[in-house]
Protein backbone atom coordinates (compact mmCIF):
# COMPACT_ATOMS: atom_id res chain seq x y z
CA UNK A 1 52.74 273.73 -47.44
CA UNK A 2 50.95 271.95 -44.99
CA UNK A 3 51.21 268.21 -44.75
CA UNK A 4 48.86 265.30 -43.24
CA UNK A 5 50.53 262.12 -42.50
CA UNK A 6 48.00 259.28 -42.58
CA UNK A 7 49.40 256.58 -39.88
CA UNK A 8 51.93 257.03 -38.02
CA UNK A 9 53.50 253.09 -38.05
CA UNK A 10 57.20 252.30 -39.24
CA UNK A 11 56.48 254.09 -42.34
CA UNK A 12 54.49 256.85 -41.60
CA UNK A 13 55.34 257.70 -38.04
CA UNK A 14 59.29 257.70 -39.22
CA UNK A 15 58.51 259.81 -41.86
CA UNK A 16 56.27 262.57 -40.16
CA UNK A 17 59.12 262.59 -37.62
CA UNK A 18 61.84 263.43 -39.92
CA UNK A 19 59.59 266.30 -41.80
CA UNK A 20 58.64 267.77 -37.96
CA UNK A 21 62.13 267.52 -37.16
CA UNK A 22 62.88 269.70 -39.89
CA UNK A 23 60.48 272.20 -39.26
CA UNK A 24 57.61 271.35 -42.00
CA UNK A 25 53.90 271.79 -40.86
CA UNK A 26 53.13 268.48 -40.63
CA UNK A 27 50.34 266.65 -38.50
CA UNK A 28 49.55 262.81 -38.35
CA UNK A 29 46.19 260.97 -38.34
CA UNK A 30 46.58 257.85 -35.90
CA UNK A 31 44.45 256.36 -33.71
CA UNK A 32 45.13 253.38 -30.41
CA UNK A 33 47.97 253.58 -27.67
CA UNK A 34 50.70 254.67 -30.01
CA UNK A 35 48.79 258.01 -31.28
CA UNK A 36 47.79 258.33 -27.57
CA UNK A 37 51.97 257.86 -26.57
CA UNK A 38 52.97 260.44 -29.21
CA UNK A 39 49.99 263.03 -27.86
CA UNK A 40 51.91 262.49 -24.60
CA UNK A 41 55.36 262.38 -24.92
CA UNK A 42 56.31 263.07 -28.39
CA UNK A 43 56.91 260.73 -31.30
CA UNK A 44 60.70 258.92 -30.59
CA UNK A 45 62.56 257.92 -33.80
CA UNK A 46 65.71 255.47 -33.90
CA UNK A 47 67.30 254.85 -37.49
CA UNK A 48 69.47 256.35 -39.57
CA UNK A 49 68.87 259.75 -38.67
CA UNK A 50 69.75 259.26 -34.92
CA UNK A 51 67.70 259.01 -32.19
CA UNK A 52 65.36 262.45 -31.58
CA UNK A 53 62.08 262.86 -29.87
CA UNK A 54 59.74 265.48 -31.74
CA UNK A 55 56.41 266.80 -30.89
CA UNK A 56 54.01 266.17 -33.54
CA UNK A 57 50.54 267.26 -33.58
CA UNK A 58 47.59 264.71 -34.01
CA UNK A 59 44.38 265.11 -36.06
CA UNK A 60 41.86 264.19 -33.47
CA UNK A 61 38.43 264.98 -36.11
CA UNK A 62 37.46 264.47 -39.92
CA UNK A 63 37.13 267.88 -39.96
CA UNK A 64 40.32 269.00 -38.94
CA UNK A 65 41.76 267.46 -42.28
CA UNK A 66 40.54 270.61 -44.40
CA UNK A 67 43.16 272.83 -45.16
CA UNK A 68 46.18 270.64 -45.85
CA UNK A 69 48.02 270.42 -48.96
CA UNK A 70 49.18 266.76 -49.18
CA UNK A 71 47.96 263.84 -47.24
CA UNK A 72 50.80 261.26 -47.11
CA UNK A 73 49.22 257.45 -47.43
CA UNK A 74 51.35 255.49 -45.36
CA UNK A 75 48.60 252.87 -43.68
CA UNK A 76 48.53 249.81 -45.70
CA UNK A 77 46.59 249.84 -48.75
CA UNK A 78 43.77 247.38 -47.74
CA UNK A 79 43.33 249.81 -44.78
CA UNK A 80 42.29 252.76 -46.66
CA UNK A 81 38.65 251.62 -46.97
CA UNK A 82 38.46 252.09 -43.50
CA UNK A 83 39.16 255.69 -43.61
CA UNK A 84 36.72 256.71 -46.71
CA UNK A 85 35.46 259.53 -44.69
CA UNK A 86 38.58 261.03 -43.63
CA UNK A 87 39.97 260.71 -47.54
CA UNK A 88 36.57 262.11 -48.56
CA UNK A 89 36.85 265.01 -46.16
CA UNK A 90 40.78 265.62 -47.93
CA UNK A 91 39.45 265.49 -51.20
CA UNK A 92 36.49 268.26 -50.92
CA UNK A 93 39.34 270.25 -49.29
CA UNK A 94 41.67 270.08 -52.63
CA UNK A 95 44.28 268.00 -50.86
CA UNK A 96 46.59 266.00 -52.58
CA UNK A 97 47.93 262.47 -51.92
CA UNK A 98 51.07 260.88 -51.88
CA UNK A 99 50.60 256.60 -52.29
CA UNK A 100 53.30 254.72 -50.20
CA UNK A 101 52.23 251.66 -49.52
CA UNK A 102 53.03 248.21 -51.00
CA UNK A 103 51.31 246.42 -54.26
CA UNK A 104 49.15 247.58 -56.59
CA UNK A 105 47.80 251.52 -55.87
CA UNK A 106 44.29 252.59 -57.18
CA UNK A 107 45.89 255.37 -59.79
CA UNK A 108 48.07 252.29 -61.55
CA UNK A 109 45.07 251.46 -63.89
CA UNK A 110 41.32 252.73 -63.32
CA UNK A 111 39.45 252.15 -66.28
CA UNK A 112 38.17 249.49 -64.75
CA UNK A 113 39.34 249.85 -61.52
CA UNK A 114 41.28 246.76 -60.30
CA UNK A 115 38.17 244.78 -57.71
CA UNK A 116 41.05 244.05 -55.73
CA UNK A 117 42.34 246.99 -54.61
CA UNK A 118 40.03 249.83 -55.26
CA UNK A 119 36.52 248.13 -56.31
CA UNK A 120 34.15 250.63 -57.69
CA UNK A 121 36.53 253.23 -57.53
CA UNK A 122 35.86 254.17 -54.43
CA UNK A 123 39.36 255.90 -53.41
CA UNK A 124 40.20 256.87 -57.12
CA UNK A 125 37.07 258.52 -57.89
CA UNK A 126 38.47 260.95 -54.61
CA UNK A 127 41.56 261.85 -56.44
CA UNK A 128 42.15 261.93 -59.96
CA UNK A 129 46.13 261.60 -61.55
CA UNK A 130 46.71 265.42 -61.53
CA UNK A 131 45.89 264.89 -57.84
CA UNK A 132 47.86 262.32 -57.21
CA UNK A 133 51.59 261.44 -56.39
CA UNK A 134 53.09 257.82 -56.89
CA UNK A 135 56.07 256.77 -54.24
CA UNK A 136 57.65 253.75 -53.80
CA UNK A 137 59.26 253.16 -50.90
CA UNK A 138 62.80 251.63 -49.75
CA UNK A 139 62.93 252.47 -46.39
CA UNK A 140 62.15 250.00 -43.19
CA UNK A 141 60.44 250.61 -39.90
CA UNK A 142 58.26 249.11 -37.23
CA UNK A 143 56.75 250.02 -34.02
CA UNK A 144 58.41 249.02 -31.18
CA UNK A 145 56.56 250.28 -28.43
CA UNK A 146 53.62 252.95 -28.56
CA UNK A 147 55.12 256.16 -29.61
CA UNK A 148 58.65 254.98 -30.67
CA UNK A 149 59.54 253.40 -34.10
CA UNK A 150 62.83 251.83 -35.16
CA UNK A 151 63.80 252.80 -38.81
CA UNK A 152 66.56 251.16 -41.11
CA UNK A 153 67.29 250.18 -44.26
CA UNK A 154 67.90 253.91 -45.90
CA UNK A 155 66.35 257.00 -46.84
CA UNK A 156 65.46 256.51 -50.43
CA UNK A 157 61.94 257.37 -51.59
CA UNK A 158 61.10 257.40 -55.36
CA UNK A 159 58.39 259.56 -56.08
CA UNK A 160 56.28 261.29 -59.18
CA UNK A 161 53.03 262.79 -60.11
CA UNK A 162 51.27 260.73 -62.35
CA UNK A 163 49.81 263.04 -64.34
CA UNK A 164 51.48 266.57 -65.59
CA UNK A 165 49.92 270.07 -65.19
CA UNK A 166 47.90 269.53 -62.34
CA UNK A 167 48.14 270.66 -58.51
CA UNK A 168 50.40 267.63 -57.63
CA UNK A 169 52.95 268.82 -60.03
CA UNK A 170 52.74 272.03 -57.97
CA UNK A 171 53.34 270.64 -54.62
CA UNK A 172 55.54 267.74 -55.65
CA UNK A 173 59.04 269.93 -55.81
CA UNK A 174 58.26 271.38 -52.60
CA UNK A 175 57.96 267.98 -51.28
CA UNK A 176 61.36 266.61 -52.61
CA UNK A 177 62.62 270.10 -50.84
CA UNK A 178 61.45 269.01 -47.64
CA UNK A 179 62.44 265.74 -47.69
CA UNK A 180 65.80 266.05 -48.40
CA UNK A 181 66.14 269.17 -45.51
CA UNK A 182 64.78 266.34 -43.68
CA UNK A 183 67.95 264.52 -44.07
CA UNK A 184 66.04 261.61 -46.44
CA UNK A 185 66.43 260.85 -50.22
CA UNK A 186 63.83 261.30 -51.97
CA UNK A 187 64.12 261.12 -56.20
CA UNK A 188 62.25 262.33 -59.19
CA UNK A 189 61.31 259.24 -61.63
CA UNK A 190 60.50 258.66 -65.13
CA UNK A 191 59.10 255.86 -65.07
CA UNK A 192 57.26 255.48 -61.67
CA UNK A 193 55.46 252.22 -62.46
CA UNK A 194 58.47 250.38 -63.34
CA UNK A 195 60.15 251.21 -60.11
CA UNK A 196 57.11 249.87 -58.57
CA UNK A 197 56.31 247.09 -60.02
CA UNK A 198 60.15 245.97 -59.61
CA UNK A 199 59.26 246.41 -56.03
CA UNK A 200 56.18 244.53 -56.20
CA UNK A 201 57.99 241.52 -57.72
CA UNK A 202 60.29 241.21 -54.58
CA UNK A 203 56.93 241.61 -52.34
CA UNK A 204 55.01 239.04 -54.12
CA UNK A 205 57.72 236.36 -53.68
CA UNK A 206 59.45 237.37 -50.17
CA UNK A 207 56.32 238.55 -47.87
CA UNK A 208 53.97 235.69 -49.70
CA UNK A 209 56.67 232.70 -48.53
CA UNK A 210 57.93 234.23 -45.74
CA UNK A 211 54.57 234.17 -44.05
CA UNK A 212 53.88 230.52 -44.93
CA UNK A 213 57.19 229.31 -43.66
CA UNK A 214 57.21 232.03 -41.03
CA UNK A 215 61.41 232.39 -41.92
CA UNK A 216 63.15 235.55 -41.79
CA UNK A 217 64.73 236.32 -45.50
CA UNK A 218 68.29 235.28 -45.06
CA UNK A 219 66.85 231.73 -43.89
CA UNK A 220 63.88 231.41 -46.13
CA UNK A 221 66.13 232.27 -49.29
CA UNK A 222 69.34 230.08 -48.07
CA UNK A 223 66.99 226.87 -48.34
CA UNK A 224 66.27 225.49 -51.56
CA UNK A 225 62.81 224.91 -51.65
CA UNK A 226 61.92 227.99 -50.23
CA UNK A 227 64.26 230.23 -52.27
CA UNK A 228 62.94 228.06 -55.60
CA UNK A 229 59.22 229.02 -54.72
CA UNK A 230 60.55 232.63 -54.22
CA UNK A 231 61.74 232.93 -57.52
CA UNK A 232 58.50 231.19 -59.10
CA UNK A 233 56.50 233.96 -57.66
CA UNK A 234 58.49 237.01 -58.73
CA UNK A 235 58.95 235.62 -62.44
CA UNK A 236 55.31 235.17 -62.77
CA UNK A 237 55.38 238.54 -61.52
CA UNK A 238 57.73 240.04 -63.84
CA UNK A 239 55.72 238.19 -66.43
CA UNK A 240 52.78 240.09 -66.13
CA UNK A 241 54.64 243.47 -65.72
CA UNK A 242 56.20 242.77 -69.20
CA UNK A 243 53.23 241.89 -70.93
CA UNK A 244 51.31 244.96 -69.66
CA UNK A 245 54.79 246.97 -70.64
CA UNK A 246 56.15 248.28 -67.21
CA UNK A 247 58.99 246.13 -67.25
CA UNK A 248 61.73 245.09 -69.19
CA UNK A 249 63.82 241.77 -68.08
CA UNK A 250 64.99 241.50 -64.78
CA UNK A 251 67.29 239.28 -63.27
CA UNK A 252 65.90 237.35 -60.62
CA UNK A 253 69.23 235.52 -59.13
CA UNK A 254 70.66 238.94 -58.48
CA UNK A 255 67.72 239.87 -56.96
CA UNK A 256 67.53 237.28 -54.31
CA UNK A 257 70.99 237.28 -53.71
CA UNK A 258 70.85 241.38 -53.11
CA UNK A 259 68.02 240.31 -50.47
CA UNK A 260 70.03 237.67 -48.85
CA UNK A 261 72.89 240.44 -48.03
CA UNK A 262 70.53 242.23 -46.31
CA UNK A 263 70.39 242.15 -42.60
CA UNK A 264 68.06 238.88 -41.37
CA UNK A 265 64.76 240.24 -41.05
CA UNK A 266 61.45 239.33 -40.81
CA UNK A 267 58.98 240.86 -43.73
CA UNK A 268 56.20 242.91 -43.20
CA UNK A 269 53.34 240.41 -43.89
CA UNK A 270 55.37 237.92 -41.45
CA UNK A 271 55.33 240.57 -38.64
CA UNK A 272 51.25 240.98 -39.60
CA UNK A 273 51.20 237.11 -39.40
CA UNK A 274 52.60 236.47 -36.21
CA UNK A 275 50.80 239.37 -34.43
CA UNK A 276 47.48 237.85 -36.68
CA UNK A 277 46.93 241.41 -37.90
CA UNK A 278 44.74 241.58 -41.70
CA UNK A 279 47.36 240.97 -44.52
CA UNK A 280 47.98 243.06 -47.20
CA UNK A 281 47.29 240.86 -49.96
CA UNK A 282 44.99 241.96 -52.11
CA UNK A 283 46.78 244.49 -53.32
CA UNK A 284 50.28 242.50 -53.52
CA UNK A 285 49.06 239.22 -54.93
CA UNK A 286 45.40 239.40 -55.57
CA UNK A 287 46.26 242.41 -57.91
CA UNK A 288 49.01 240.58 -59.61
CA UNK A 289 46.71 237.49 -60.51
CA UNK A 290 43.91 239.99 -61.54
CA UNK A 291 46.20 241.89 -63.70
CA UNK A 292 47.52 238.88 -65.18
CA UNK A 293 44.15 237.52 -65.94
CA UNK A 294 43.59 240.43 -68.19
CA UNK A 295 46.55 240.34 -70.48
CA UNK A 296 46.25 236.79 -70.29
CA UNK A 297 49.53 235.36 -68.48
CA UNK A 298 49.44 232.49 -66.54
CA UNK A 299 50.10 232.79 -62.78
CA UNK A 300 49.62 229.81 -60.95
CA UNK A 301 52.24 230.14 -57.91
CA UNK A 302 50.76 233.26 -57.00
CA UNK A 303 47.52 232.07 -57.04
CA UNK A 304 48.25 229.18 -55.21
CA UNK A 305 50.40 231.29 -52.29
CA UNK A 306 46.72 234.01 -52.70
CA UNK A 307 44.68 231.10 -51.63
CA UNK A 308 46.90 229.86 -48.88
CA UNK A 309 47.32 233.62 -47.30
CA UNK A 310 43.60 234.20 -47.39
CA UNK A 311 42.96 230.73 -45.98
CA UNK A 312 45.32 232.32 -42.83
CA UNK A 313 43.78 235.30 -42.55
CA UNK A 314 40.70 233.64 -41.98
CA UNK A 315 42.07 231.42 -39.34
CA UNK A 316 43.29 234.33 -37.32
CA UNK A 317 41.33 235.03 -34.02
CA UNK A 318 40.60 238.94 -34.54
């Protein structure tokens, strides 16, 4: 099996390095200093799996993508418009993909396509659900220098095809192998869009304020305004994931407080803000407010925290 990481950042570059480490055919498609770092000197990894340097090879052309069994989608998902040709050039090669990114993917409802993540189907018409592989990902990373990421936060990655019978299905169980002789955790789910749109609850509410207020979690929930606003955004949320029938009820005190424990970091749309990189969003909030405009629930916090984050973006230099 021959695997195709797309990006190598906190998620993607700790990932390929694990699966290299291990011995898996595995190549990454990244571009800038840190892809130019790891061509010279190896990708370096510091987490929970120790600290190891491992040379991983770098797809330098579209074409080189043909022949790979699973492409791994680990760039952001408001990124992957950017790289139409390369996921065109997987798809006419039979690839699979694997989704981990944050919010909303372009396989969680197509017919229509949500205009906020995937308008006019223009990565979903490349890979239909018996190509197709949903993760969600608990697992934390960042760059911190070009060619070295810093992991924490476990190993757990909860993955499934989203449709049964097709060549997914046939690569997915070699996937969980690898993983786990990669030393990480990956796990077989059921019920797939639950998991994620749990995830996306805690998103919605905890990158949203946290790049407003620009506080780390611990602070952001230990204040009361902040932490109320928080828990606004992720019931709305959890709103519209019970009405479409993806959730059941959640609660959102534990949630927070299970948050708060965690070390004090800074989220991933805060770490996008301060180094005035594009936001992921669209497919964290915009999606949510779309969704919920079709089965008719009311979310006004998120719509209000969608307007102020795009208002940001825009004020952003590059």
């Amino acid at each position: 099996m021959r695997v195709v990481v797309i990006g190598a950042g906190g998620i993607g570059g700790f990932l390929a390095a694990a699966l290299a480490h291990s011995g898996v055919d595995v190549a990454i498609l990244a571009r800038g200093p840190h892809a130019d770092a790891i061509a010279r000197s190896g990708l370096h990894i510091r987490g929970d799996l120790g600290e190891f340097t491992v040379r991983v090879p770098l797809v330098a052309r579209i074409d080189d993508l043909a022949g790979f069994d699973l492409a791994l989608l680990c760039v952001k998902a408001h990124q992957m418009f950017a790289l139409h040709g390369a996921l065109q050039r997987l798809s006419q090669s039979g690839a699979c993909v694997v989704t981990l990114q944050n919010g909303v993917p372009f396989w969680f409802t197509r017919e229509p396509p949500l205009d906020s993540v995937d308008p006019e189907s223009a990565i979903g018409s490349l890979f239909d659900d018996r190509r197709t592989i949903g993760g969600v990902v608990h697992v934390s990373g960042h760059i911190d220098r070009p060619g070295s990421v810093v992991q924490s936060g476990g190993t757990r990655y909860v993955l499934a095809p989203i449709a049964a019978g097709g060549s997914a299905e046939q690569y997915f169980q070699p996937l969980l192998d690898s993983m786990e002789r990669a030393g990480l955790t990956p796990e077989r789910s059921s019920e797939i869009r639950s998991v994620l749109w749990a995830k996306l609850a805690n998103n919605v509410g905890l990158n949203a304020v946290s790049s407003l207020t620009r506080l780390s979690i611990a602070r952001m929930l230990a204040a009361a305004p902040t932490r109320d606003l928080v828990a606004r955004a992720i019931g709305e949320t959890l709103a519209v994931g019970r009405t479409l029938g993806v959730v059941g009820e959640i609660d959102i005190e534990r949630r927070m407080e299970y948050a708060a424990r965690l070390s004090d970091v800074r989220t991933s749309m805060l770490q996008d803000v301060l180094a005035e990189r594009s936001l992921e969003i669209e497919p964290i909030l915009g999606a949510t407010v779309e969704l919920g405009g079709r089965v008719d629930v009311a979310t006004p916090t998120i719509a209000t925290l969608l307007a102020l984050l795009r208002g940001l973006q825009a004020s952003f230099s590059r």
